[in-house]
Protein backbone atom coordinates (compact mmCIF):
# COMPACT_ATOMS: atom_id res chain seq x y z
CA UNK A 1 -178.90 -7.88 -47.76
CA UNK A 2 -182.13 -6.35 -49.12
CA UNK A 3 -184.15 -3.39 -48.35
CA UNK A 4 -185.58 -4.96 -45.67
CA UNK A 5 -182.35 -5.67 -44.03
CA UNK A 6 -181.02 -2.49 -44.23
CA UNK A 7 -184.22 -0.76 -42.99
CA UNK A 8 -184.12 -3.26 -40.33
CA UNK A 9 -180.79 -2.48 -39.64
CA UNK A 10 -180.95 1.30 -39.72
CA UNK A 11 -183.72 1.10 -37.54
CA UNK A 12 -181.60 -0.98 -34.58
CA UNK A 13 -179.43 1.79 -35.36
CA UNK A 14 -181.60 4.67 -34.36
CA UNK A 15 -183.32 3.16 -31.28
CA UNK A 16 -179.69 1.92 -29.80
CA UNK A 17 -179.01 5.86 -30.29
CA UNK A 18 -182.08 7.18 -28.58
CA UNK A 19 -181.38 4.89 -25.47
CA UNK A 20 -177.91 5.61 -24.43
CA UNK A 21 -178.26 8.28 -21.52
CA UNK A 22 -175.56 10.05 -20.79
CA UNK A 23 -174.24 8.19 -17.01
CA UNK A 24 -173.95 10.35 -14.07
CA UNK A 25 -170.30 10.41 -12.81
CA UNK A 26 -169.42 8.63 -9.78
CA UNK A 27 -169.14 11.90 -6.85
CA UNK A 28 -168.54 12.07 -3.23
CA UNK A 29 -170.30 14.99 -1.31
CA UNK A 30 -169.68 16.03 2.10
CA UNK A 31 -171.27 17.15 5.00
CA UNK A 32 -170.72 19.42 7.89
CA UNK A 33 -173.79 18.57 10.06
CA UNK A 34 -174.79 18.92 13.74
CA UNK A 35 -174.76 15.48 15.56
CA UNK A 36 -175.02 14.89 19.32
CA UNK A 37 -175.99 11.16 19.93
CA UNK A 38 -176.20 8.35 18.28
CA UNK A 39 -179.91 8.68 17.38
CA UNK A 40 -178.99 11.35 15.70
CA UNK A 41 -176.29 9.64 13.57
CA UNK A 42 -178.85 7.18 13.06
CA UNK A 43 -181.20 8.94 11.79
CA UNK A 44 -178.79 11.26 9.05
CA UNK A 45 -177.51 7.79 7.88
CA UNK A 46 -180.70 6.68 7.06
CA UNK A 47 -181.91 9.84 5.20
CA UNK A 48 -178.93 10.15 3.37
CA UNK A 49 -179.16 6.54 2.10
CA UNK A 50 -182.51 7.44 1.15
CA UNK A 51 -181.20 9.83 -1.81
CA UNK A 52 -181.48 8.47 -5.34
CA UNK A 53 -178.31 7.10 -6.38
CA UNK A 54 -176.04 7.04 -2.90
CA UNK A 55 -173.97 3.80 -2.84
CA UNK A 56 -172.36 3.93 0.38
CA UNK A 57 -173.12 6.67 3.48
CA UNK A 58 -170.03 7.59 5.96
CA UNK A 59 -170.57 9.94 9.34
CA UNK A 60 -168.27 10.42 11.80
CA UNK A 61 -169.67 11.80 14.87
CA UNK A 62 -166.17 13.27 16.33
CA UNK A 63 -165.88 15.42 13.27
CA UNK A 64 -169.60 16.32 12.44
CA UNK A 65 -168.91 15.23 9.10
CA UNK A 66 -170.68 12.71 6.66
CA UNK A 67 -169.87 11.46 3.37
CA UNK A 68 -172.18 10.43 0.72
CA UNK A 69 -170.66 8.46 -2.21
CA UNK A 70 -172.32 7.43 -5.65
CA UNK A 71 -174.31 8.82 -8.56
CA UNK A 72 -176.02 11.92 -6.40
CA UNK A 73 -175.71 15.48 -6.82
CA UNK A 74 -174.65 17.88 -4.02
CA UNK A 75 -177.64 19.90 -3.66
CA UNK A 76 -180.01 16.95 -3.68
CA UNK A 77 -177.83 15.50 -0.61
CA UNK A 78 -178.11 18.62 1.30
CA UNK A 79 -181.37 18.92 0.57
CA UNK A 80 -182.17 15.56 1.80
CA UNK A 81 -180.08 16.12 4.87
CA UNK A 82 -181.49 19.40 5.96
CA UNK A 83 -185.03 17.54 6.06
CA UNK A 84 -183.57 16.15 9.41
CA UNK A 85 -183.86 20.10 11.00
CA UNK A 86 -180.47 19.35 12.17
CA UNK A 87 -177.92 22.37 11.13
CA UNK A 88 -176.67 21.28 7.71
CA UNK A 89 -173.74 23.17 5.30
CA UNK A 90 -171.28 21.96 2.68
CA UNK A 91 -167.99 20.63 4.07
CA UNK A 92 -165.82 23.84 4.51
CA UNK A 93 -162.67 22.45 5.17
CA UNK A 94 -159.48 21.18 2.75
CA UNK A 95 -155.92 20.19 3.35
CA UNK A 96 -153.51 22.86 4.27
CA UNK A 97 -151.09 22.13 0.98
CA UNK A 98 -154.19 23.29 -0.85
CA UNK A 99 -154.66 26.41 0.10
CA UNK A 100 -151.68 29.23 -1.50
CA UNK A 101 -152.06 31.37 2.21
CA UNK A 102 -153.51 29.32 4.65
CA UNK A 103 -153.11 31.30 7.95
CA UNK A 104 -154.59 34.47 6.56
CA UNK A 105 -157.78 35.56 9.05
CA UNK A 106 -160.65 33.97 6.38
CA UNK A 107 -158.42 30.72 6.31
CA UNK A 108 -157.43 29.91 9.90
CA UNK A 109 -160.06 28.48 11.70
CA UNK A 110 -159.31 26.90 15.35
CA UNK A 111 -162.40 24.12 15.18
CA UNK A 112 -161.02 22.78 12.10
CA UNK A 113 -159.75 18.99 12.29
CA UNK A 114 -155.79 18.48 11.78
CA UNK A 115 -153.75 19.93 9.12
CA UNK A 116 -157.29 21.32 7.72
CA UNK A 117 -158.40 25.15 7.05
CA UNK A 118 -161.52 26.63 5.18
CA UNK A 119 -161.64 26.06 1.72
CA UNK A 120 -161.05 30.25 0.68
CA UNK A 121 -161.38 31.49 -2.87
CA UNK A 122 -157.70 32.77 -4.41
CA UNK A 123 -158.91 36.55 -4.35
CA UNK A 124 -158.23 36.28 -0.35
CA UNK A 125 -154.45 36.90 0.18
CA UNK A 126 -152.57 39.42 2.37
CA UNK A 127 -153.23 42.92 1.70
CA UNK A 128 -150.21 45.65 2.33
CA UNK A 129 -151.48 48.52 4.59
CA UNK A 130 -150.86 52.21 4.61
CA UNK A 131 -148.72 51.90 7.62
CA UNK A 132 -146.38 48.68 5.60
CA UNK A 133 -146.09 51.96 2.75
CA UNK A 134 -144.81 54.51 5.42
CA UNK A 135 -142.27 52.28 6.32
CA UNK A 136 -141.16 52.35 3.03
CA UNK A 137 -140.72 55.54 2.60
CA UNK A 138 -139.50 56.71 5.86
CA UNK A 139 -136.21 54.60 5.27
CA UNK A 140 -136.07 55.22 1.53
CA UNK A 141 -132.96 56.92 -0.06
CA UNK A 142 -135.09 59.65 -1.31
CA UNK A 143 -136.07 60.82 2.23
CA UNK A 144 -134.04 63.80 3.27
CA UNK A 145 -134.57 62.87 7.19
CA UNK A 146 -133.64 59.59 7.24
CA UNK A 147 -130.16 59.59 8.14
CA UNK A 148 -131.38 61.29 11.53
CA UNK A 149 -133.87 58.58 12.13
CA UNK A 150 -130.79 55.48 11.40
């Protein structure tokens, strides 16, 4: 191997380097969006095929919910969907065993499908009130009067 070889070489070695993008990871994104006929699930479907990168579109009319599977990114999907002027938002909902409190008032949601609530951030839980801390102390051992209340 000569100098020509190993330029030659070093040279298949920089332009192999220069074209390796880094892939897009394989995502699914889904969609709470406002459906009432057919047409209408017609139309979404075809939208949301039209983004860059979808492999396979899912809607399901009962739930107002569609799915978009592939090499997209969320905000280009509900981009593309809200071009239909139909009432578009992230899909709010997760599985029960997800969620640490899931009947707390942010959580519970009555439209949501089976064994589904709102997705809530952790900083949500249940909160003592004052009243919770004057029951405390009204039965405490420390209370003078509370052998007349028992």
């Amino acid at each position: 191997m000569g100098v020509e070889g190993t330029l030659e070489y070093l040279s298949d070695l920089l332009s192999s380097v220069k074209k390796r993008k880094k892939r897009k990871q394989i995502q699914t994104v889904a969609l709470k969006i406002r459906m009432d006929c057919e047409g209408c699930e017609r139309k979404v479907k075809k939208v949301l095929y039209g983004v860059k990168g979808a492999k396979s579109v899912d809607v399901d009319m009962k739930q107002q919910k569609a799915t978009v599977t592939g090499y997209v990114e969320a905000k280009k999907v509900l981009k593309a969907a809200q071009s239909t002027k139909k009432k578009v938002e992230l899909w709010p909902y997760v599985p029960y065993t997800l969620v640490a409190h899931p009947y707390v008032s942010q959580a519970y949601d009555k439209k949501a499908p089976p064994n589904m609530v709102r997705g809530i951030a952790d900083a949500a839980t249940i909160k003592e009130t004052t009243m919770d801390d004057s029951y405390t102390l009204m039965f405490s051992d420390e209370n003078p009067n509370s052998c007349t209340i028992m």
